[in-house]
Protein backbone atom coordinates (compact mmCIF):
# COMPACT_ATOMS: atom_id res chain seq x y z
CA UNK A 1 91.91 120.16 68.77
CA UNK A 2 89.13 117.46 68.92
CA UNK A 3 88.32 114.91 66.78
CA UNK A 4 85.21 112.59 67.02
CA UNK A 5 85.90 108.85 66.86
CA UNK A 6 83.45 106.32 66.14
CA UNK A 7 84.10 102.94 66.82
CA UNK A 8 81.69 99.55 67.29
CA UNK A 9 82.59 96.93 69.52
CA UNK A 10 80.59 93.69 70.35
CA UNK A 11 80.59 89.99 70.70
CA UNK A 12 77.49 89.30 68.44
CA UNK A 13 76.84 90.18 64.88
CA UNK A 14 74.14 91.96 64.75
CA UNK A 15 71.97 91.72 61.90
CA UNK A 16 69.44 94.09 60.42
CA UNK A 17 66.74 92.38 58.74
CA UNK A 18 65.73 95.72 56.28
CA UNK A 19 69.20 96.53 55.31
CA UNK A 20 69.52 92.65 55.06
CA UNK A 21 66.88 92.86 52.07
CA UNK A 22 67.95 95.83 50.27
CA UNK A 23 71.67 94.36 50.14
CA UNK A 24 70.16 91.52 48.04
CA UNK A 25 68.36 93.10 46.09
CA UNK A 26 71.04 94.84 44.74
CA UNK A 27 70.82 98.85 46.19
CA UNK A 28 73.77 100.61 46.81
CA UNK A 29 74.75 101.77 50.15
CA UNK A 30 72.92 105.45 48.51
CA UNK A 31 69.88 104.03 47.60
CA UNK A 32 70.07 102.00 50.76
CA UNK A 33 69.86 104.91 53.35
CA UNK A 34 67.45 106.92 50.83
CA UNK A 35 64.99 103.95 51.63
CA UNK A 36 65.55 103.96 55.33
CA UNK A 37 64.99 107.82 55.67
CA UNK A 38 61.41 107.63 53.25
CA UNK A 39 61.20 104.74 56.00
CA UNK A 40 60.94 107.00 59.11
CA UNK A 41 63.84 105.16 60.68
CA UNK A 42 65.47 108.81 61.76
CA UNK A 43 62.13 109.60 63.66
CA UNK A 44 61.75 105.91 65.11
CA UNK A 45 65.17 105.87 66.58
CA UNK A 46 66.43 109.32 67.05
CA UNK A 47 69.48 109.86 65.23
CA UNK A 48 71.10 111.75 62.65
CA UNK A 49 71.67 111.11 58.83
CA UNK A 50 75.66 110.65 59.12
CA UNK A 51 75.15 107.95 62.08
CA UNK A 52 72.01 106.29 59.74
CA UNK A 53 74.76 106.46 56.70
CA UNK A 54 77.53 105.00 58.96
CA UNK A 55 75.41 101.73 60.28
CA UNK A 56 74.17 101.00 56.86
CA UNK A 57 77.80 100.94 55.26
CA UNK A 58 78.92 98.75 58.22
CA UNK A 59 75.97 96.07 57.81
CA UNK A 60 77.08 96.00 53.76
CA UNK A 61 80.66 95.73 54.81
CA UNK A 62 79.47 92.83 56.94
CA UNK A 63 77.19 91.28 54.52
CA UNK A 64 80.18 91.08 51.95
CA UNK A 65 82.51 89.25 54.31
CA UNK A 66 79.58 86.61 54.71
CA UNK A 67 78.51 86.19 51.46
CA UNK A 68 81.25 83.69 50.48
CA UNK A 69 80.47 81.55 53.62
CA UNK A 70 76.97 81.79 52.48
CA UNK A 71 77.94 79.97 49.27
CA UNK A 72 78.47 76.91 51.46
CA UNK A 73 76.53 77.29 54.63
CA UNK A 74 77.79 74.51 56.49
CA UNK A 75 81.20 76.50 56.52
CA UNK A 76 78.97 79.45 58.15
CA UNK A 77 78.36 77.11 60.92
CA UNK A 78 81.52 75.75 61.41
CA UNK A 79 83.28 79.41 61.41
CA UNK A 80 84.38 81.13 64.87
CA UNK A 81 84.78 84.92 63.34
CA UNK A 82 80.93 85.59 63.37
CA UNK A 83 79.26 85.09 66.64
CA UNK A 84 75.48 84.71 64.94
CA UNK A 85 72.78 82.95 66.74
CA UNK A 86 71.78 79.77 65.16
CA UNK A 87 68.27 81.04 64.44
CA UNK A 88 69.83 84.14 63.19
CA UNK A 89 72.47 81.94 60.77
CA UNK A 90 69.27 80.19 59.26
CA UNK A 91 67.53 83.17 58.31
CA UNK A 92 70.24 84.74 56.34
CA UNK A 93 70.91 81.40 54.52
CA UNK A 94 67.26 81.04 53.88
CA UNK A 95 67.29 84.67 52.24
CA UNK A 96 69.89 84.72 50.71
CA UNK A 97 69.26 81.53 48.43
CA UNK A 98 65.42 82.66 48.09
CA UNK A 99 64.53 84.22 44.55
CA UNK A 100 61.99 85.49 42.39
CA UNK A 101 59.69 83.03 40.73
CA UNK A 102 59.29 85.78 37.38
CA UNK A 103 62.60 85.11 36.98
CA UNK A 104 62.82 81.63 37.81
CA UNK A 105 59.92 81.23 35.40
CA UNK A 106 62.39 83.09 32.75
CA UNK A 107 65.54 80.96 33.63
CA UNK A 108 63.61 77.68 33.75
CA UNK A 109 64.34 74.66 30.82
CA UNK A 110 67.88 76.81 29.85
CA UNK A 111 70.91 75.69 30.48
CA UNK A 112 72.83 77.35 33.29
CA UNK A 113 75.61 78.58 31.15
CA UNK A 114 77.90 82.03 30.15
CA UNK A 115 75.73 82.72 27.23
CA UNK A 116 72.34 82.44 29.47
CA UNK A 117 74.27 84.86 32.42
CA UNK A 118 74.53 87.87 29.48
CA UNK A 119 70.68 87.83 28.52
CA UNK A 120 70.04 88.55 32.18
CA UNK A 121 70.07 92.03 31.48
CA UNK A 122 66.76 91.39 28.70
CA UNK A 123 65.34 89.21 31.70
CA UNK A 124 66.10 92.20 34.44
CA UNK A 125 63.56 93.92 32.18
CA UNK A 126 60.84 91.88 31.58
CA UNK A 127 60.69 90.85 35.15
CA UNK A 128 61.36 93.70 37.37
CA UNK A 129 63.98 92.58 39.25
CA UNK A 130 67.31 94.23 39.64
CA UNK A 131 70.30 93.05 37.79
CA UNK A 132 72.59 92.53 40.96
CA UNK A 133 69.38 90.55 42.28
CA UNK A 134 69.62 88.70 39.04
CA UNK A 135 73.33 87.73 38.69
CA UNK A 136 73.00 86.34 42.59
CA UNK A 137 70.06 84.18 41.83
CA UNK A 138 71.52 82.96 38.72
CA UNK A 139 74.66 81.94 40.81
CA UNK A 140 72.84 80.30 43.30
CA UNK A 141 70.95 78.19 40.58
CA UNK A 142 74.07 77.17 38.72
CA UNK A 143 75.86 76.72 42.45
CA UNK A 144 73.14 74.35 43.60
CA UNK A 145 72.98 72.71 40.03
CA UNK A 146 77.08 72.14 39.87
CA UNK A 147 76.61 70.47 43.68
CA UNK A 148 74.24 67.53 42.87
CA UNK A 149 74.48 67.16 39.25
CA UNK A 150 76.59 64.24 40.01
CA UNK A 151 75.28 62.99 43.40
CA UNK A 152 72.79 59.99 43.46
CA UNK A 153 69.74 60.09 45.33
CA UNK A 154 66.97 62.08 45.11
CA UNK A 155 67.17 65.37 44.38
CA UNK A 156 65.49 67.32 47.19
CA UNK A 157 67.72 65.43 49.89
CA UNK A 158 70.57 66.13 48.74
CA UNK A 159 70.28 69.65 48.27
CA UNK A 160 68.39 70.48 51.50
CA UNK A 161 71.42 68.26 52.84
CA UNK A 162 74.66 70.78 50.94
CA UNK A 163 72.64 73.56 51.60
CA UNK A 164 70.45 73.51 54.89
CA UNK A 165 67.38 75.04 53.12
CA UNK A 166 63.95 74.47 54.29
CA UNK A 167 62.16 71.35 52.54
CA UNK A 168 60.10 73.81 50.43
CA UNK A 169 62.63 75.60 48.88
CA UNK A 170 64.82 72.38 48.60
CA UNK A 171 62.04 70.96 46.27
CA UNK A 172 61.96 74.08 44.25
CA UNK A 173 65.74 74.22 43.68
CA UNK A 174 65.11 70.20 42.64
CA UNK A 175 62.87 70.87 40.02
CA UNK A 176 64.97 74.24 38.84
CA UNK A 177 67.84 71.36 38.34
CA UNK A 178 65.44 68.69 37.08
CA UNK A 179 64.57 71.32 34.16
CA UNK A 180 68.12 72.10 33.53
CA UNK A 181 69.23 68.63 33.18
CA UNK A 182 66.58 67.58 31.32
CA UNK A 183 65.93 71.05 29.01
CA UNK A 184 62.23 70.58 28.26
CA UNK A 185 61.64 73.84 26.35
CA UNK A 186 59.25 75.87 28.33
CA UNK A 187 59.93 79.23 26.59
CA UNK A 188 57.09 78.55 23.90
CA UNK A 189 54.01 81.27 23.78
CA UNK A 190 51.87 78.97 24.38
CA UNK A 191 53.30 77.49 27.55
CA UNK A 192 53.51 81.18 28.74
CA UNK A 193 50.52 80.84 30.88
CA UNK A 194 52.03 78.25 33.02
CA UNK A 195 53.77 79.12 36.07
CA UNK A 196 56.93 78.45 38.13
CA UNK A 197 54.66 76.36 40.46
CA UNK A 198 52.92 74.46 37.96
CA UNK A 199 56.60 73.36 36.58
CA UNK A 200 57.44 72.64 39.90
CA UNK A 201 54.41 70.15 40.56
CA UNK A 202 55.01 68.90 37.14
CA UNK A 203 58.84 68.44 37.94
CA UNK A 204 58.43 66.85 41.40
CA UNK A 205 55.97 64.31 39.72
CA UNK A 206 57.69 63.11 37.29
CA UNK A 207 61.08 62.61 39.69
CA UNK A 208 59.03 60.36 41.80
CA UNK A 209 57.46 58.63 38.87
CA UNK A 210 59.74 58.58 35.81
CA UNK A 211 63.48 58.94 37.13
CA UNK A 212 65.79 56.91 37.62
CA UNK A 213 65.74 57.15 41.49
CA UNK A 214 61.80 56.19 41.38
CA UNK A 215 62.55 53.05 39.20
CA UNK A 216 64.98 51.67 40.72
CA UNK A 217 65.45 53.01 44.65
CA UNK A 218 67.90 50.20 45.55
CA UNK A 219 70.28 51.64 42.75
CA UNK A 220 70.38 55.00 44.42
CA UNK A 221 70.19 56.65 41.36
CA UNK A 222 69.81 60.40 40.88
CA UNK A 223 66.55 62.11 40.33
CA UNK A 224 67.57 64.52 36.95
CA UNK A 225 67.77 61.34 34.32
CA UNK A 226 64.72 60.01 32.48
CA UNK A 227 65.61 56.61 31.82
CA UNK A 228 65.59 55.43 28.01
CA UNK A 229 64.52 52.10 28.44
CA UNK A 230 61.30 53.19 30.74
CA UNK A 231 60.45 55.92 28.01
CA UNK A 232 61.02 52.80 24.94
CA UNK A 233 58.71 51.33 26.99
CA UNK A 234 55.51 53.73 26.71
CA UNK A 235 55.13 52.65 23.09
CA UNK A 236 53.01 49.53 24.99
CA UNK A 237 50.77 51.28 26.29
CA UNK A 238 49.09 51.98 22.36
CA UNK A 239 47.19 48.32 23.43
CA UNK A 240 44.69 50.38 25.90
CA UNK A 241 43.57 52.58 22.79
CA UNK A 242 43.79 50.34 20.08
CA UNK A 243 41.33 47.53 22.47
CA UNK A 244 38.17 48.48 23.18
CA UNK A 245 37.85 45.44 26.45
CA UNK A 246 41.13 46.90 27.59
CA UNK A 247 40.10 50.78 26.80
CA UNK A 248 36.99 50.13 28.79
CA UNK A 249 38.49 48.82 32.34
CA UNK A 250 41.31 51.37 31.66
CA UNK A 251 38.77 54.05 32.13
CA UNK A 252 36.64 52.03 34.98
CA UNK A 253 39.68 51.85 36.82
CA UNK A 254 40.95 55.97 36.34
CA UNK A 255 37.80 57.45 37.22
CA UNK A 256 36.88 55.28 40.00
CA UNK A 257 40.03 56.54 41.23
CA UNK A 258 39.62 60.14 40.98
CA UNK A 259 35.78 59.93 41.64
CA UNK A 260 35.64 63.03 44.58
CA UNK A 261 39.15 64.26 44.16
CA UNK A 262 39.12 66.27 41.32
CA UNK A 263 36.23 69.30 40.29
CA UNK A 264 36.44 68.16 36.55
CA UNK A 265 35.64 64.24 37.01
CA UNK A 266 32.58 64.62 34.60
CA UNK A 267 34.35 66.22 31.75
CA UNK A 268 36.87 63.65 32.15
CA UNK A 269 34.92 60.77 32.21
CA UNK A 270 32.98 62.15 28.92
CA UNK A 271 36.05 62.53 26.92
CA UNK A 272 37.97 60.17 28.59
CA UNK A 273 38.54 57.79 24.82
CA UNK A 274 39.82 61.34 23.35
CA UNK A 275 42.07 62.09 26.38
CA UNK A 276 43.56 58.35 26.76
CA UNK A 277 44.21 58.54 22.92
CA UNK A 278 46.02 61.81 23.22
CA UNK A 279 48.14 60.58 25.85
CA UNK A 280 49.30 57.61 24.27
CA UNK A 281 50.49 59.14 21.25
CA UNK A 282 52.45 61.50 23.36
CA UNK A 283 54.13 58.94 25.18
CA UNK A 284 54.82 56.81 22.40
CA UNK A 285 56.76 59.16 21.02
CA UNK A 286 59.37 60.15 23.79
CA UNK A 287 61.98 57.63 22.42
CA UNK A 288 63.48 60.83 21.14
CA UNK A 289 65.94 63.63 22.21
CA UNK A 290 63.66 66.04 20.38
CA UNK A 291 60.16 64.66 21.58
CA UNK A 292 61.13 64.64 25.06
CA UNK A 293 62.36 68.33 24.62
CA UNK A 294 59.03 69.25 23.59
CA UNK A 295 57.16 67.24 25.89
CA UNK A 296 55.18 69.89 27.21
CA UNK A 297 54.08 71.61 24.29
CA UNK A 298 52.87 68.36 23.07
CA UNK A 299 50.69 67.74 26.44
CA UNK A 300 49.07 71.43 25.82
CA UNK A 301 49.09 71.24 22.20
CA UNK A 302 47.35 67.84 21.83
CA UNK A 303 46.06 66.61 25.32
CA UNK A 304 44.49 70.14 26.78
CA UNK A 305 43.75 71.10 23.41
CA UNK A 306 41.47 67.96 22.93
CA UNK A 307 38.19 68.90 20.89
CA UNK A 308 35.24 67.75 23.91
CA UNK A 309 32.32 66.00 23.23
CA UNK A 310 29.28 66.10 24.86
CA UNK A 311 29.25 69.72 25.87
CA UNK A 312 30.97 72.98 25.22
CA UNK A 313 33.51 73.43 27.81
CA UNK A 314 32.61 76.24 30.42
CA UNK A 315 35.05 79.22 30.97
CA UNK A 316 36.96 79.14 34.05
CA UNK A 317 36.34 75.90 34.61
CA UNK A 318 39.45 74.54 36.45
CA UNK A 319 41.51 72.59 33.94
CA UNK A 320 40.14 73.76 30.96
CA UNK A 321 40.60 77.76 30.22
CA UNK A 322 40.98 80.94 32.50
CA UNK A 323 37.89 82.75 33.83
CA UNK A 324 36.35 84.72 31.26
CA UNK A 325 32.76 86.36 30.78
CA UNK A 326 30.78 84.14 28.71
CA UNK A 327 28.72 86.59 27.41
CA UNK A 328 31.29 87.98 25.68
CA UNK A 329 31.45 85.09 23.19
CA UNK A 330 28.83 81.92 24.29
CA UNK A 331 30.27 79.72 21.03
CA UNK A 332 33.83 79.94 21.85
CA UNK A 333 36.54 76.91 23.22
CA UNK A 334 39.11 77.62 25.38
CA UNK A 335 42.71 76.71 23.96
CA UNK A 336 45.93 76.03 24.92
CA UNK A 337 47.45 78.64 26.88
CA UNK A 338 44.43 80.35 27.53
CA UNK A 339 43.64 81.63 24.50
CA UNK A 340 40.19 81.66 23.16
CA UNK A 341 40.40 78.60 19.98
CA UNK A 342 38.51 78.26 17.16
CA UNK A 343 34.28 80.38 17.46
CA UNK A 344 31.86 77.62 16.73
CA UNK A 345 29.03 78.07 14.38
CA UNK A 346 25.49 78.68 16.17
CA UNK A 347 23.42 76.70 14.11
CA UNK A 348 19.33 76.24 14.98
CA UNK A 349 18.01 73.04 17.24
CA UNK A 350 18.23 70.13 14.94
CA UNK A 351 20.23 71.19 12.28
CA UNK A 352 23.90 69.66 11.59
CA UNK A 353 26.73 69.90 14.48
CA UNK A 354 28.61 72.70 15.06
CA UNK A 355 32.06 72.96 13.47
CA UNK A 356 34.99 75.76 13.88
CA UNK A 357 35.03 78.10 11.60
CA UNK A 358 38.09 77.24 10.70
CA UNK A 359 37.18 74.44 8.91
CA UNK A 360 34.96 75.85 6.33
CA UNK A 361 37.76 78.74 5.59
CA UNK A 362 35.46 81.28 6.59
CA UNK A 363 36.30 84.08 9.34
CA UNK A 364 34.57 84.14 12.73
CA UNK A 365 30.86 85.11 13.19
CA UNK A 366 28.92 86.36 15.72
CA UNK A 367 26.90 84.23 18.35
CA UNK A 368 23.30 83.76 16.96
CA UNK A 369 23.52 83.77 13.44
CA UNK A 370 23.61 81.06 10.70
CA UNK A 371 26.98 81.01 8.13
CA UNK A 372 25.87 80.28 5.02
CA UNK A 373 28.48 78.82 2.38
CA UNK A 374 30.66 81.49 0.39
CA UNK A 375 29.81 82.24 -3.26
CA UNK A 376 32.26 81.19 -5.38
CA UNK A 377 34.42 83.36 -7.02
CA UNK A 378 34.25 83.96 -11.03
CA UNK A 379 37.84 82.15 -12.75
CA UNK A 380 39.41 84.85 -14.76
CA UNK A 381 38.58 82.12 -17.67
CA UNK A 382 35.13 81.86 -16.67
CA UNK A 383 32.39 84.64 -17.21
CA UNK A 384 32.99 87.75 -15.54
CA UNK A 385 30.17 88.85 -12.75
CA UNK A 386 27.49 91.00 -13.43
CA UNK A 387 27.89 94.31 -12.82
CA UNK A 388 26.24 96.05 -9.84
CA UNK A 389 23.18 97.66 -9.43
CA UNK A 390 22.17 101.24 -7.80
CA UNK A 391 19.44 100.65 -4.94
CA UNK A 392 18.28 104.12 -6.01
CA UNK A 393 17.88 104.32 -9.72
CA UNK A 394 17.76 100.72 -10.51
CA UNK A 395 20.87 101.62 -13.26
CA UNK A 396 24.13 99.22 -13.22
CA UNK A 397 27.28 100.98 -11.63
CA UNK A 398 30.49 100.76 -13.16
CA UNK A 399 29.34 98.58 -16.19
CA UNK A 400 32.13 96.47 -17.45
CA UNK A 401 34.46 98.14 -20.06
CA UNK A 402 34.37 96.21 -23.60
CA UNK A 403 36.80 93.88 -24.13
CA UNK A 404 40.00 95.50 -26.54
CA UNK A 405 40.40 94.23 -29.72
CA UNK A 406 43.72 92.51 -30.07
CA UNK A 407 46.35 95.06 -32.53
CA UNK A 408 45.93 91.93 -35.23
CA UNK A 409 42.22 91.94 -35.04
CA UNK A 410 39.93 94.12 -36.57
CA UNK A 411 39.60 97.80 -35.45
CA UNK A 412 36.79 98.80 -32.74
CA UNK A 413 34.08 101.26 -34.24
CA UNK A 414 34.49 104.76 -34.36
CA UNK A 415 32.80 106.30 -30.79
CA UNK A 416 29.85 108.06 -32.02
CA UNK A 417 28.50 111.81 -30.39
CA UNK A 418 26.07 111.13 -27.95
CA UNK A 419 24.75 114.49 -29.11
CA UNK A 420 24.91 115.07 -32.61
CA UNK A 421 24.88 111.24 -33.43
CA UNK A 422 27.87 112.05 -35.61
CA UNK A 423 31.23 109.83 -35.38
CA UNK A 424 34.04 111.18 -33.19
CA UNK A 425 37.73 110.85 -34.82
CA UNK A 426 37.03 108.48 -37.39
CA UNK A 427 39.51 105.49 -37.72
CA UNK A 428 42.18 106.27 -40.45
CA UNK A 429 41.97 104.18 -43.75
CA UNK A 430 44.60 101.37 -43.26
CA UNK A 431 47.77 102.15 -44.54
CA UNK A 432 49.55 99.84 -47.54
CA UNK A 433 52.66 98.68 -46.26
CA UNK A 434 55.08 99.54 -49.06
CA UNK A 435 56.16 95.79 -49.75
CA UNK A 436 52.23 94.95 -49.98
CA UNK A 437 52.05 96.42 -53.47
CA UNK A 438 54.67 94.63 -56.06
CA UNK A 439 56.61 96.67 -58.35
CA UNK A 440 56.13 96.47 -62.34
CA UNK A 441 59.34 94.00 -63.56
CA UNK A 442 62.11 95.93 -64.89
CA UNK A 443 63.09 94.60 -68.38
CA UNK A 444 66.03 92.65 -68.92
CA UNK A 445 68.70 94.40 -71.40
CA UNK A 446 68.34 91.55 -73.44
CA UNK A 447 64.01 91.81 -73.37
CA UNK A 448 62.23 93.51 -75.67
CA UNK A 449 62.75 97.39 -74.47
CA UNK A 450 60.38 99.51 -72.51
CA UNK A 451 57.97 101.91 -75.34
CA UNK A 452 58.80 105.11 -75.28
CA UNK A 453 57.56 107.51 -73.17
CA UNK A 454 55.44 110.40 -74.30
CA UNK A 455 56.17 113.63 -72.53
CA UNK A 456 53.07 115.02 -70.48
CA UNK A 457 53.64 118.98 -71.92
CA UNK A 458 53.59 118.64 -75.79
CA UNK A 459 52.36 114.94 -76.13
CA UNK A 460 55.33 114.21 -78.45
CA UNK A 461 57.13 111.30 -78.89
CA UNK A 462 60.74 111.51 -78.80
CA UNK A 463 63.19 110.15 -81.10
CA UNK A 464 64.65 106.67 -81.87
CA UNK A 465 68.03 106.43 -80.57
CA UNK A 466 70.31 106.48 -83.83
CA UNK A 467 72.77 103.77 -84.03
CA UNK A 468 76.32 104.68 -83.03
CA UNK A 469 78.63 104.59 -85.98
CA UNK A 470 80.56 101.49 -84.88
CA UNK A 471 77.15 99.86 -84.23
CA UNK A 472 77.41 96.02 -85.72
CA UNK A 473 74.37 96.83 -87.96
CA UNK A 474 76.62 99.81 -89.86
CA UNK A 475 79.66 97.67 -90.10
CA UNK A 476 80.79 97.13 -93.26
CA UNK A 477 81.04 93.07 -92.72
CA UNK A 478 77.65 93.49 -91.33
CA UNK A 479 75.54 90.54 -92.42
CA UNK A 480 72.98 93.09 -93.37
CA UNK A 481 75.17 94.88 -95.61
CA UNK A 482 75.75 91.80 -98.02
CA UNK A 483 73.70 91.33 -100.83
CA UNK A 484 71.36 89.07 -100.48
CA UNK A 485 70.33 89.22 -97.32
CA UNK A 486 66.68 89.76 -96.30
C-alpha cells in the first residue's frame, strides 16, 4: 500500500504577492484558488488543481501566523521564526496597513468606536469593498489612532516611527487621526463632493498651521489638538474687514503673494472684500465645540458659496464648480458641492441686474427670456376673477355659480324653462310656524262665559243650562228669594 506525502521544507518564507492580495481582501481559501485558475496560473506553471489548492491554503495558513506581528511591525523584524527578506518584510507591512480611500472617505470625522465597527456592514455596501477588507482597515485605523493619541510630536513622525510606513501613507494615517480627534463632521451632502485627498491636504494644513505642535514646537506638543486660546484669538482678525486702510493692504499683500501660483488669481482678486468677509466670520466663530465641528460646512456653505461680482463664474473653472456644458444652462452659478445654485434672470443690455430667482419667489426660467412679476392672486374677501373665455366662440367657460342665499335670507327665484319660459318647481308658500299665530284667550270661570254655540246642521241654538236644584239662586235663604229685593 502507498500513500503520497506532501511535505514543504525551506529556510525562507516565501511569499506570493497574488495570494498576498486576495487574503486581504477578505476571499476564502475557495474563492482564492477560483481566482487563480480564471488566472491561468495552472497553464503558466504546470500543475494540477489539488497541488494549486494545497499552496494557496499554506500561504493563508502563513499569512495568519503573521498577521499579529504585523500589528506591530517592529516585532516582525525583531522575530527569528520567519526568515523574510527585509525588502520582502516591507512590502507586506506596507500592504497590509494600505486601504481604500471610499471607505476611508466613509470612516473619516467618526469616532473609531464599537458602534461605528457595526455600520461597516451599510459602508461594505456603498463602497464595494468586502467586509473582512473592512473590519481590517477599521482595525488598523483605530490601532494606529490608540498608538499616538497620547504621544507628543507631530503626527506623521510618530506614526511612520510605531509603524515603519512610507512617509505618504504616514501622512494619510495623520490626518485619518487628526479627523478623529478633532470630529469635524464631514458626512453632510453637501461636503459629499470632497474627497479623501482633499481632507487630507486640508488636515495636513491645518496640523502645521493651527495645532498645538505648529504653535508652540519647543513644547513638543501633539499635532490632533486645536488650541483654544489660538482659535479665541481669530475674533481679531474682524479689524481687516471692518477697516477699509487695513482691508486694502490685506488684499495687496494676499494677491501679490499668490500672483502666478494659482489659475483663479483674477476671480480672487475681484471678490477678494466678499471672500475676506466670509472668512472672518467663520473664524470668529470657532470659540465653540459646535462651530469647530462644523467648520467645514461653514467654509463651503458661506466662503465657496460666495455670490461673485464682476462676472458669472465659468463652469469647471478650478475652484469654483465641476466641469459642466454651459450650454446646457448659460445663467446658472455653481454651488456648494457642485450643485448647480440659484438660475439667474436673463434680463436685456441695460436693464436692472440680474437676481436669483429665488428671490422674487418665482420658479426657474429658461435662458433668454424676461420674468415678468406674478399677478396677484384674488383674497377670498376680495372680488372673485373673471371667468375665462373660449378662444373659439368668444363665450365665458365655466361662469361663476351665483352666490347661495343664506337659509335666513330670502329664497332664490324659482329656475325658469329655458323652453317654455314657464317656472320649474315653484318655491312652496312659507309655512306658519304653529307658535307664530296666537290662540284666542280662554275665558276665566269667573269671566263673562263664552256665547253659545250654534250647531252647523239645524242652525239652532241650544238650551240654557238650568240651575241645579241646590244652586244658591233656588235656595230658600237666597237673597233673591226675599221680598224686596230687586
Amino acid at each position: 500500500m502507498s500513500s503520497d506525502l506532501d511535505v514543504f521544507v525551506g529556510n525562507t518564507t516565501l511569499i506570493d504577492e497574488e495570494v498576498y492580495r486576495l487574503w486581504l481582501d477578505g476571499h476564502s481559501v475557495a474563492e482564492a484558488v477560483a481566482r487563480r485558475l480564471r488566472g491561468g496560473v495552472l497553464e503558466r506553471e504546470g500543475t494540477s488543481v489539488a497541488v494549486l489548492q494545497s499552496d494557496t491554503r499554506d500561504h493563508y495558513r502563513t499569512f495568519q501566523m503573521l498577521e499579529r506581528l504585523l500589528h506591530a511591525p517592529p516585532r516582525l523584524l525583531q522575530q527569528l521564526l520567519f526568515q523574510i527578506p527585509p525588502e520582502r518584510q516591507a512590502l507586506l507591512i506596507q500592504r497590509y496597513y494600505a486601504f481604500d480611500e471610499a471607505l476611508a472617505r466613509e470612516l473619516l470625522g467618526k469616532k473609531l468606536s464599537k458602534g461605528t465597527k457595526k455600520e461597516l456592514d451599510e459602508v461594505s455596501a456603498r463602497t464595494g469593498v468586502g467586509i473582512r477588507s473592512c473590519r481590517r482597515q477599521f482595525d488598523n485605523f483605530k490601532r494606529v489612532f490608540k498608538a499616538v493619541e497620547e504621544l507628543r510630536g507631530p503626527l506623521a513622525e510618530n506614526i511612520q516611527q510605531l509603524f515603519l510606513l512610507p512617509p505618504a501613507l504616514a501622512r494619510d494615517y495623520a490626518a485619518i487621526v487628526f479627523f478623529a480627534n478633532s470630529r469635524f463632521e464631514t458626512g453632510k451632502r453637501r461636503l459629499q463632493f470632497l474627497s479623501f485627498a482633499d481632507f487630507a491636504a486640508c488636515a495636513q494644513s491645518l496640523m502645521g498651521h493651527w495645532s498645538q505642535g505648529a504653535l508652540a514646537p519647543e513644547a513638543a506638543e501633539p499635532d490632533g489638538d486645536l488650541p483654544k486660546s489660538f482659535l479665541q484669538d481669530l475674533k481679531e482678525l474682524k479689524v481687516l474687514v471692518a477697516d477699509k486702510d487695513l482691508l486694502d493692504q490685506h488684499k495687496s499683500l494676499v494677491c501679490s503673494a499668490l500672483r502666478g501660483k494659482i489659475s483663479v488669481h483674477n476671480e480672487l482678486e475681484a471678490n477678494f472684500k466678499a471672500l475676506s468677509r466670509a472668512l472672518v466670520n467663520v473664524g470668529g466663530k470657532l470659540t465653540h465645540a459646535r462651530d469647530v465641528r462644523d467648520f467645514f460646512v461653514d467654509l463651503v456653505e458661506k466662503v465657496r458659496g460666495t455670490p461673485k461680482t464682476g462676472a458669472r463664474e465659468t463652469p469647471g473653472t478650478p475652484g469654483l464648480g465641476p466641469p459642466q456644458n454651459p450650454a446646457l444652462n448659460p445663467g446658472a452659478f455653481w454651488g456648494p458641492a457642485g450643485d448647480r445654485a440659484l438660475p439667474l434672470r436673463q434680463v436685456e443690455p441695460g436693464g436692472p441686474a440680474a437676481l436669483p430667482d429665488a428671490l422674487h419667489g418665482g420658479t426657474p426660467k429658461p435662458a433668454g427670456l424676461q420674468v415678468s412679476s406674478k399677478t396677484p392672486q384674488n383674497h377670498p374677501k376680495t372680488t372673485p376673477n373673471p371667468p375665462e373665455t373660449c378662444r373659439a366662440s368668444g363665450e365665458p367657460q365655466n361662469p361663476p355659480k351665483p352666490p347661495q342665499n343664506h337659509p335666513k335670507t330670502a329664497p332664490n327665484p324659482p329656475e325658469t324653462c329655458r323652453a317654455s319660459g314657464e317656472p320649474q318647481n315653484p318655491p312652496n308658500p312659507p309655512q306658519i310656524h304653529p307658535k307664530s299665530t296666537p290662540k284666542p284667550p280662554q275665558n276665566h270661570p269667573k269671566t263673562a262665559p263664552n256665547p253659545p254655540e250654534t250647531c252647523w246642521a239645524s242652525g239652532e241654538t241650544p238650551k240654557p243650562p238650568q240651575n241645579h236644584p241646590k244652586s244658591p239662586q233656588n235656595h230658600p235663604k237666597s237673597p233673591r228669594n226675599l221680598p224686596g229685593f230687586r
